[in-house]
C-alpha atoms as a PDB file:
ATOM      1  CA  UNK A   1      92.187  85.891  96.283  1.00  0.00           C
ATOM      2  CA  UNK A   2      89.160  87.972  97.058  1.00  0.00           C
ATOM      3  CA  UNK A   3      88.587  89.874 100.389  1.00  0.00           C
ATOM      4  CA  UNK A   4      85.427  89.349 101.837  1.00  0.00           C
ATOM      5  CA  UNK A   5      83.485  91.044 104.967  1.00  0.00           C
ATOM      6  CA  UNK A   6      80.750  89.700 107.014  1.00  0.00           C
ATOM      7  CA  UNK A   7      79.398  92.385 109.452  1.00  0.00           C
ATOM      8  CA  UNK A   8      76.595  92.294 112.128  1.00  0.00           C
ATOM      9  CA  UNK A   9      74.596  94.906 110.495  1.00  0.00           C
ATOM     10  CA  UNK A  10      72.874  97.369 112.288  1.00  0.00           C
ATOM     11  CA  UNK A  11      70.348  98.810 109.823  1.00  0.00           C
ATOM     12  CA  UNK A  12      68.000  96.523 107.444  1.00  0.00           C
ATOM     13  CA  UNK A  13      68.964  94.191 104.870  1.00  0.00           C
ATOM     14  CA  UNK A  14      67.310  92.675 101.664  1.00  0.00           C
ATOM     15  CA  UNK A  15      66.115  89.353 102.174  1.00  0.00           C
ATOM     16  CA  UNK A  16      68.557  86.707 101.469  1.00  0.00           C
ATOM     17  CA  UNK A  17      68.527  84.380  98.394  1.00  0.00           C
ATOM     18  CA  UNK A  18      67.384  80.573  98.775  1.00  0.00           C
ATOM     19  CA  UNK A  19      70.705  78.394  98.948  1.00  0.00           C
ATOM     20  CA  UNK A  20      70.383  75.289  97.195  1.00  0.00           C
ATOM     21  CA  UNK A  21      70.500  71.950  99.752  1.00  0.00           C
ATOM     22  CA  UNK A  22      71.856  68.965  97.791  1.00  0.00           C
ATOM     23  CA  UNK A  23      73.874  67.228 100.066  1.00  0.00           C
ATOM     24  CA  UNK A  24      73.444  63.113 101.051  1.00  0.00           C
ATOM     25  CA  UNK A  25      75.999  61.382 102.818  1.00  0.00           C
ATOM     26  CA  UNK A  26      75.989  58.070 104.643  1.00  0.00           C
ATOM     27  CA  UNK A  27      77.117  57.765 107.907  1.00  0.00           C
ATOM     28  CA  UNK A  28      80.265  58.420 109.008  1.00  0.00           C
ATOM     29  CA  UNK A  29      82.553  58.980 112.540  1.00  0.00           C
ATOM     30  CA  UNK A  30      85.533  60.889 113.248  1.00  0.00           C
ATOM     31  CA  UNK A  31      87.807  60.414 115.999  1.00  0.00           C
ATOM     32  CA  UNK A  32      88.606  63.815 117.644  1.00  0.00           C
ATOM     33  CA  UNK A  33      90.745  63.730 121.192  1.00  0.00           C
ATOM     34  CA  UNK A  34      88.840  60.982 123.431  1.00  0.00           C
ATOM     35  CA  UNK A  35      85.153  61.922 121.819  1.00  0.00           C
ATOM     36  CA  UNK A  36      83.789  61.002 118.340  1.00  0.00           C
ATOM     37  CA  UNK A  37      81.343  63.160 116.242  1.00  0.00           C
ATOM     38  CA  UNK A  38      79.172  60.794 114.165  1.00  0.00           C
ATOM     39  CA  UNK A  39      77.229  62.339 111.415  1.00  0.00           C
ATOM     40  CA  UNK A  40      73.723  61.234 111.133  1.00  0.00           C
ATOM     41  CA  UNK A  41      72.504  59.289 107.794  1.00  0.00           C
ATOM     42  CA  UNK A  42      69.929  61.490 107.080  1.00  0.00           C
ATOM     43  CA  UNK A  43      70.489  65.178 107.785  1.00  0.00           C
ATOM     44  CA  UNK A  44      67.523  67.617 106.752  1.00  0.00           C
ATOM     45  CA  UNK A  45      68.886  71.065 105.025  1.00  0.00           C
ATOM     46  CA  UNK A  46      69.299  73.984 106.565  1.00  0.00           C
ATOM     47  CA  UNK A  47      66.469  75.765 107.310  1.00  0.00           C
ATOM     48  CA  UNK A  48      64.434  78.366 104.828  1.00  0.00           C
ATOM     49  CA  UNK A  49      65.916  81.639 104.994  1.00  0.00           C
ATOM     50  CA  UNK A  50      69.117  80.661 106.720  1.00  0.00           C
ATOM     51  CA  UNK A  51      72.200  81.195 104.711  1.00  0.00           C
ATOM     52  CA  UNK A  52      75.370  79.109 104.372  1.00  0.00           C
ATOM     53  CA  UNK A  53      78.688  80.271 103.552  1.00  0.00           C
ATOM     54  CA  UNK A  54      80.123  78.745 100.803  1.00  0.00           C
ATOM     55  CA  UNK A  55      82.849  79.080  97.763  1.00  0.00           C
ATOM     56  CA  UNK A  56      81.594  78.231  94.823  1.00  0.00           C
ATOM     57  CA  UNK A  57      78.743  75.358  95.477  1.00  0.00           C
ATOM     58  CA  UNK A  58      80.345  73.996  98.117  1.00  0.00           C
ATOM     59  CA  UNK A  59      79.523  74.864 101.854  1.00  0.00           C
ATOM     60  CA  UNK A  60      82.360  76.227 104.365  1.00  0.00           C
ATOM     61  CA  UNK A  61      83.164  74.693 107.832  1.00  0.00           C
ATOM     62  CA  UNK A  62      85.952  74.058 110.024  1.00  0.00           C
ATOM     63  CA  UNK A  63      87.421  70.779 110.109  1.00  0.00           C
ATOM     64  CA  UNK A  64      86.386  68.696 112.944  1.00  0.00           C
ATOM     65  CA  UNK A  65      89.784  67.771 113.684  1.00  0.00           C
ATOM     66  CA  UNK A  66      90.953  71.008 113.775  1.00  0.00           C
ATOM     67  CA  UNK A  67      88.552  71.902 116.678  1.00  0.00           C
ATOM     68  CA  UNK A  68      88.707  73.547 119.064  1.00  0.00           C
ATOM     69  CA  UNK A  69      89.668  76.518 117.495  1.00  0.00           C
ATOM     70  CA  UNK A  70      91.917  78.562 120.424  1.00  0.00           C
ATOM     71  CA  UNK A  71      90.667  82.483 120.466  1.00  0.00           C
ATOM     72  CA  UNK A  72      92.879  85.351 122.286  1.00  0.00           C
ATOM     73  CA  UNK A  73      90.418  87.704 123.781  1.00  0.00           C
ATOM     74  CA  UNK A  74      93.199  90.334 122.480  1.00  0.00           C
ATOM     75  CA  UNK A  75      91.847  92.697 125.917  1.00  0.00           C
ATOM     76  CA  UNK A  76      91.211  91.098 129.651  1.00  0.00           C
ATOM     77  CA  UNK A  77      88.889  93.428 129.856  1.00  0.00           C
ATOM     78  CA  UNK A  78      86.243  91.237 127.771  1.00  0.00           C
ATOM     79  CA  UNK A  79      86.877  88.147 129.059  1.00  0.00           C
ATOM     80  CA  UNK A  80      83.582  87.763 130.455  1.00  0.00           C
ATOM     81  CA  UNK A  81      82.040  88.145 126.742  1.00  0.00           C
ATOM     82  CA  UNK A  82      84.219  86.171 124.996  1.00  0.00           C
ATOM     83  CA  UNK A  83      83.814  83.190 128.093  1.00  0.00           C
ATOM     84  CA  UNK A  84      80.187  83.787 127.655  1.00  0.00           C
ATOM     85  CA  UNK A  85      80.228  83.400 123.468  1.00  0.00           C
ATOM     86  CA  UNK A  86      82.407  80.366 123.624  1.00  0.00           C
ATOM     87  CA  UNK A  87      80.238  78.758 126.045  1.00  0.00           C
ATOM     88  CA  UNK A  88      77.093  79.821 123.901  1.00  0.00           C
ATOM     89  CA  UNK A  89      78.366  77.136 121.151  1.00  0.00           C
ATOM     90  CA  UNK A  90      80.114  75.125 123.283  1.00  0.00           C
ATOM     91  CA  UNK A  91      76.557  74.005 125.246  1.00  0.00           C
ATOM     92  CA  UNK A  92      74.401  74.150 121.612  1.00  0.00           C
ATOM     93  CA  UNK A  93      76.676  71.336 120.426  1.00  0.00           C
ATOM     94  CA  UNK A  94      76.297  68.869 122.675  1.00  0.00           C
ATOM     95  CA  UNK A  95      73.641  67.287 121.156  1.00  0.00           C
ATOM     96  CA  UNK A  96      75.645  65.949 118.001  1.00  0.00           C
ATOM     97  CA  UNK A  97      78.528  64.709 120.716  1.00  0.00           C
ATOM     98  CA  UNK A  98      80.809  67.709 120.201  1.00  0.00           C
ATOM     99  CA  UNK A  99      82.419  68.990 123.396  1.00  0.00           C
ATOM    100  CA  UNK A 100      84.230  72.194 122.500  1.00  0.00           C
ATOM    101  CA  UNK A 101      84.481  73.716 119.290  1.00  0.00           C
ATOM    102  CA  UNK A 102      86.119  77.058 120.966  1.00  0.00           C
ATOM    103  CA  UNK A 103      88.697  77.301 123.734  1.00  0.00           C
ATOM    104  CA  UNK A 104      90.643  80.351 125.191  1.00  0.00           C
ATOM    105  CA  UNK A 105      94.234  80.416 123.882  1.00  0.00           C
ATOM    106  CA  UNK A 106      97.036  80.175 126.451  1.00  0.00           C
ATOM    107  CA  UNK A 107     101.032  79.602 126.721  1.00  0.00           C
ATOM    108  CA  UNK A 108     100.478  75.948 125.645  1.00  0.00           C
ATOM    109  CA  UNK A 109      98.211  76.798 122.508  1.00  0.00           C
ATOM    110  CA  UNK A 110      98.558  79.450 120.308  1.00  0.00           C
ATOM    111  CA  UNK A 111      95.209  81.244 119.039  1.00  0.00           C
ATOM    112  CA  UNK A 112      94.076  80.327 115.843  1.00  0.00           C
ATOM    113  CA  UNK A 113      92.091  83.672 116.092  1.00  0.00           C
ATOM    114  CA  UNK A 114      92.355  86.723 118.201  1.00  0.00           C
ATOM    115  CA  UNK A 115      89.767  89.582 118.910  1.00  0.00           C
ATOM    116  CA  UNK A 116      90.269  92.875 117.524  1.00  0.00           C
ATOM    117  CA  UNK A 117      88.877  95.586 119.967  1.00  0.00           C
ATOM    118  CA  UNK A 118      88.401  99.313 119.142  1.00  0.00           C
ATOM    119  CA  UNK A 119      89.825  98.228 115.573  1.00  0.00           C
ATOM    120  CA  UNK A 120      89.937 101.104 113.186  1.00  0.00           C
ATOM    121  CA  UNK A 121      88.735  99.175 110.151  1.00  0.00           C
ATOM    122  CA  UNK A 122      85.464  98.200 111.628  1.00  0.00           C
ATOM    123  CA  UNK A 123      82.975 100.672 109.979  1.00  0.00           C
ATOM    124  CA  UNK A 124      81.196 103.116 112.573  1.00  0.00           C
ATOM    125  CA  UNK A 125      77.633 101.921 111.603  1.00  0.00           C
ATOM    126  CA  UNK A 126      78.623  98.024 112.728  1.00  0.00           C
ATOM    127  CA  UNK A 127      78.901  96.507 116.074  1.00  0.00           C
ATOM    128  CA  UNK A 128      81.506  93.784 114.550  1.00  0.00           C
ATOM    129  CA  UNK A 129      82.592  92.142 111.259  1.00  0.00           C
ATOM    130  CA  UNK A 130      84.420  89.023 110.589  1.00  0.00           C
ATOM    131  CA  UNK A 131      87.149  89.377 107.928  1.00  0.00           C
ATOM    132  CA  UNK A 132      87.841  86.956 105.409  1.00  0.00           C
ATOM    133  CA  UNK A 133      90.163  86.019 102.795  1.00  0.00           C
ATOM    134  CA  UNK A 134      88.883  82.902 100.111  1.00  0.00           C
ATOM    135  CA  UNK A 135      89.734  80.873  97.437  1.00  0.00           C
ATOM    136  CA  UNK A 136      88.763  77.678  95.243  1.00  0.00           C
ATOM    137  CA  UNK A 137      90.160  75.594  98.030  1.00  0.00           C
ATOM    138  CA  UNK A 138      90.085  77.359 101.550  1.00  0.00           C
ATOM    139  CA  UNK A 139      88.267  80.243 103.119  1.00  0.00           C
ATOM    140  CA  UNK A 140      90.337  82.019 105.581  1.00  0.00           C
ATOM    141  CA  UNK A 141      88.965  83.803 108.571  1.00  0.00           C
ATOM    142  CA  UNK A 142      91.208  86.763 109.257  1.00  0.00           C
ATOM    143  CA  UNK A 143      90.225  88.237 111.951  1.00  0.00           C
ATOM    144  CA  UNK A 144      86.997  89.088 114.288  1.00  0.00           C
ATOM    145  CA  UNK A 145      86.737  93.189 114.415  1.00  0.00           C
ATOM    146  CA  UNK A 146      84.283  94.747 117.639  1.00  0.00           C
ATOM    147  CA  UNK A 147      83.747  97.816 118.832  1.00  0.00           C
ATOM    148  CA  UNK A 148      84.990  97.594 122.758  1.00  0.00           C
ATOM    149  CA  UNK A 149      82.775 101.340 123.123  1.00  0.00           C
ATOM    150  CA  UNK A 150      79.426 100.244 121.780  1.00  0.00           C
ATOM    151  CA  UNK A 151      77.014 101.142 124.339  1.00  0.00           C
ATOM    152  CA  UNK A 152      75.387  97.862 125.017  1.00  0.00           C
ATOM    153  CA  UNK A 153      74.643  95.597 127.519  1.00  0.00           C
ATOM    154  CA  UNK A 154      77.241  93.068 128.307  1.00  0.00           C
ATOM    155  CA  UNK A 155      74.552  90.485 126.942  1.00  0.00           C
ATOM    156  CA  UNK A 156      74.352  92.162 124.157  1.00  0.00           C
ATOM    157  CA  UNK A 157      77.854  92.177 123.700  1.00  0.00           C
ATOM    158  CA  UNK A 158      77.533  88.287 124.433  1.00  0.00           C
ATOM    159  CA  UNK A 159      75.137  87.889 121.275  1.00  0.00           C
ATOM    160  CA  UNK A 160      77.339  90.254 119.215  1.00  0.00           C
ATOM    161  CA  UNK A 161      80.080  88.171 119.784  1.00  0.00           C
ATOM    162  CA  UNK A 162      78.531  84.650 119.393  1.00  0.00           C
ATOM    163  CA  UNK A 163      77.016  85.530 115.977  1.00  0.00           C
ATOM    164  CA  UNK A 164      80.388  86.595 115.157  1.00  0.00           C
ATOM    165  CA  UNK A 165      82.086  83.128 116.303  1.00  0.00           C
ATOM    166  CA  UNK A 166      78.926  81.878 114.331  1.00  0.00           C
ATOM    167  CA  UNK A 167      80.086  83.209 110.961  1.00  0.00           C
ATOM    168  CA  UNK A 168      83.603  81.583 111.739  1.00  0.00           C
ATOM    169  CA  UNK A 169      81.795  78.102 111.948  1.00  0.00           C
ATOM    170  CA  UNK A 170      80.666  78.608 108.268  1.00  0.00           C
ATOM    171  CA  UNK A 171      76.960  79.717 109.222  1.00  0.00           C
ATOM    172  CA  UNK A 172      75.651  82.898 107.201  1.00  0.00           C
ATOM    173  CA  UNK A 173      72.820  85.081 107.991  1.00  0.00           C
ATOM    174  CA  UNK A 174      69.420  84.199 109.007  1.00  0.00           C
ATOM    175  CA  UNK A 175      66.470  85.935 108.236  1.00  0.00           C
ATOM    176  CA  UNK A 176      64.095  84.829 111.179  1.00  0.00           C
ATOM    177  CA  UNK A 177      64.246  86.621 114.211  1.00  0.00           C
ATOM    178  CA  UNK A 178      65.090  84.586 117.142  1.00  0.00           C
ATOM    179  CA  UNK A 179      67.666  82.565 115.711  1.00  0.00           C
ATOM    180  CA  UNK A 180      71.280  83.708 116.842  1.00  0.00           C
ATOM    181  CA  UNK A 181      72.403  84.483 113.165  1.00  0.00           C
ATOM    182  CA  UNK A 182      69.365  86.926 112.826  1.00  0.00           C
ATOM    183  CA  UNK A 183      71.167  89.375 110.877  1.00  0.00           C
ATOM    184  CA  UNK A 184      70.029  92.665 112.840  1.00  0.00           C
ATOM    185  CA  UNK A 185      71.134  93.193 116.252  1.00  0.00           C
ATOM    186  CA  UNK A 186      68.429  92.903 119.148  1.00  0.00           C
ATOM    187  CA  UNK A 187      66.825  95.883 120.139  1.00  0.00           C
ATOM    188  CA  UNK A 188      65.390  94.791 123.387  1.00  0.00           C
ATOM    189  CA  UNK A 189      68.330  94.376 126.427  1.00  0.00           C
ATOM    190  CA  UNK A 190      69.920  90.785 126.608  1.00  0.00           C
ATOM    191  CA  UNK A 191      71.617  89.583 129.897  1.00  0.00           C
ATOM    192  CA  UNK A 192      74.710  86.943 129.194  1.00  0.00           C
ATOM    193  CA  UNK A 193      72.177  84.111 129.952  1.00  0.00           C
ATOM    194  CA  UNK A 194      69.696  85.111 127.451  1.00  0.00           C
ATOM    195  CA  UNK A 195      72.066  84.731 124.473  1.00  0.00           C
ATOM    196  CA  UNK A 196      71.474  80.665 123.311  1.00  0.00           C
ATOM    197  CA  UNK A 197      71.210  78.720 119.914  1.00  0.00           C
ATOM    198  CA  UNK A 198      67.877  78.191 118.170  1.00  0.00           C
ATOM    199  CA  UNK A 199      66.761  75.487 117.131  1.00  0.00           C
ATOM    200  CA  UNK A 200      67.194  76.460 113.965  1.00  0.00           C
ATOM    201  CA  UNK A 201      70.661  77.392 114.903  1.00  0.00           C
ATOM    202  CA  UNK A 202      71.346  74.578 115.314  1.00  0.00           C
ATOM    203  CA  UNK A 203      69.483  72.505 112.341  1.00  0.00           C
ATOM    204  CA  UNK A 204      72.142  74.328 110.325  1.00  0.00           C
ATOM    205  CA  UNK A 205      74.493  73.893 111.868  1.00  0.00           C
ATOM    206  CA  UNK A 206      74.022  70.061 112.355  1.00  0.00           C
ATOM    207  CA  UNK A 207      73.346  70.175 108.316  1.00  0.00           C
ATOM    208  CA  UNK A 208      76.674  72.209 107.688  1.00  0.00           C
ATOM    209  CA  UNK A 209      79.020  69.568 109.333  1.00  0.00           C
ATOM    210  CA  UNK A 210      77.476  66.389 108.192  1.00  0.00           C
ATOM    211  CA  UNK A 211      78.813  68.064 104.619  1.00  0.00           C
ATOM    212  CA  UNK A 212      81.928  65.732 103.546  1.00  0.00           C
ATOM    213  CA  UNK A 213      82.820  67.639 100.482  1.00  0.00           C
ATOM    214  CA  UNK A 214      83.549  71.301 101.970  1.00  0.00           C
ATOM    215  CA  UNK A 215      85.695  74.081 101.589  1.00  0.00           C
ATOM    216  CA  UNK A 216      87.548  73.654 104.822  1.00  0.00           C
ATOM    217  CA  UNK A 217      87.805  77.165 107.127  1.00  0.00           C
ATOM    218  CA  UNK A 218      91.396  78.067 108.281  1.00  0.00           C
ATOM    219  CA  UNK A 219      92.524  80.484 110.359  1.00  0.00           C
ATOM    220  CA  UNK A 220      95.409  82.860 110.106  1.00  0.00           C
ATOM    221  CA  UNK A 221      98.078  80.516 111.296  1.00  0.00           C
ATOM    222  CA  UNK A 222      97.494  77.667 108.952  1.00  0.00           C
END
């Protein structure tokens, strides 16, 4: 198994590779709950410069039946933020007739993920990481690592946290600011409501699950 760390990094990166976008499937629906998420016929790739996280040469996502993933804030204290992130993805996937692909955990469902505040592992020059343990047939997320003393707006704290949740979806780093997955953090102040997809956001996204043949992303649990 290999141990893997995607981070929110706060000083400059090289530009990212060009994935390759090979990917044509016909149309297809899958019944989730009392909603159905039907995969268009012809999905464009991903955008240029926007990474996808895959093992091997095929891309990672979540199974659609196993949404919504269930995350414990792991501190009351950021409840706000995390409500704030969730609902950041939850709105931005409406459009492909998804209703929730996060939820908060509670007695009656256990969290597939839970937050790591003030974690020790996180390096001091990061704002978070998401941890991650893969193989030829799964990619696990371990855990999501932030630091609860980072002296940043709440919003801020809202974007942190969505491009985190991001990465858990399967989407890697873009390279155009303004898109959510921007890999730097924003340097001007954010309020909660400021922090929304792109529309490039959420091109790739739209491209990542209309993929069939995936490695599928578990969490801890599974």
């Amino acid at each position: 198994m290999k141990r893997l760390l995607l981070a929110l990094l706060l000083p400059p990166l090289a530009v990212a590779r060009p994935e390759p976008h090979a990917w044509k499937l016909p149309i297809t629906a899958r019944e989730h709950a009392n909603w159905v998420f039907t995969v268009p016929r012809d999905v464009p790739p991903p955008p240029d410069r926007y990474e996808i996280l895959r093992t091997g040469n095929r891309p990672c996502h979540i199974p659609v039946e196993r949404t919504p993933w269930r995350i414990n804030v792991g501190d009351q204290r950021y409840w706000p933020i995390l409500d704030r992130a969730m609902l950041t993805w939850n709105v931005g996937v409406q459009p492909l007739g998804m209703t929730y692909l996060f939820l908060p955990a509670d007695q009656d469902h256990p969290p597939d993920l839970t937050l790591k505040w003030f974690d020790p592992q996180l390096p001091r020059d990061k704002a978070a990481a998401t941890w991650w343990s893969t193989g030829l047939d799964v990619a696990r997320v371990l855990g999501i690592s932030l630091d609860g003393a980072f002296r940043v707006p709440e919003g801020n704290m809202v974007q942190i946290l969505s491009h985190e949740l991001g990465h858990v979806l399967g989407l890697g780093e873009s390279q155009q600011p303004g898109d959510l997955m921007y890999y730097k953090t924003p340097t001007q102040r954010l309020s909660p409501g400021d922090v929304r997809l792109s529309q490039r956001d959420f091109e790739a996204l739209r491209w990542l699950y209309a993929q069939e043949y995936y490695t599928p992303i578990r969490g801890p649990r599974d």
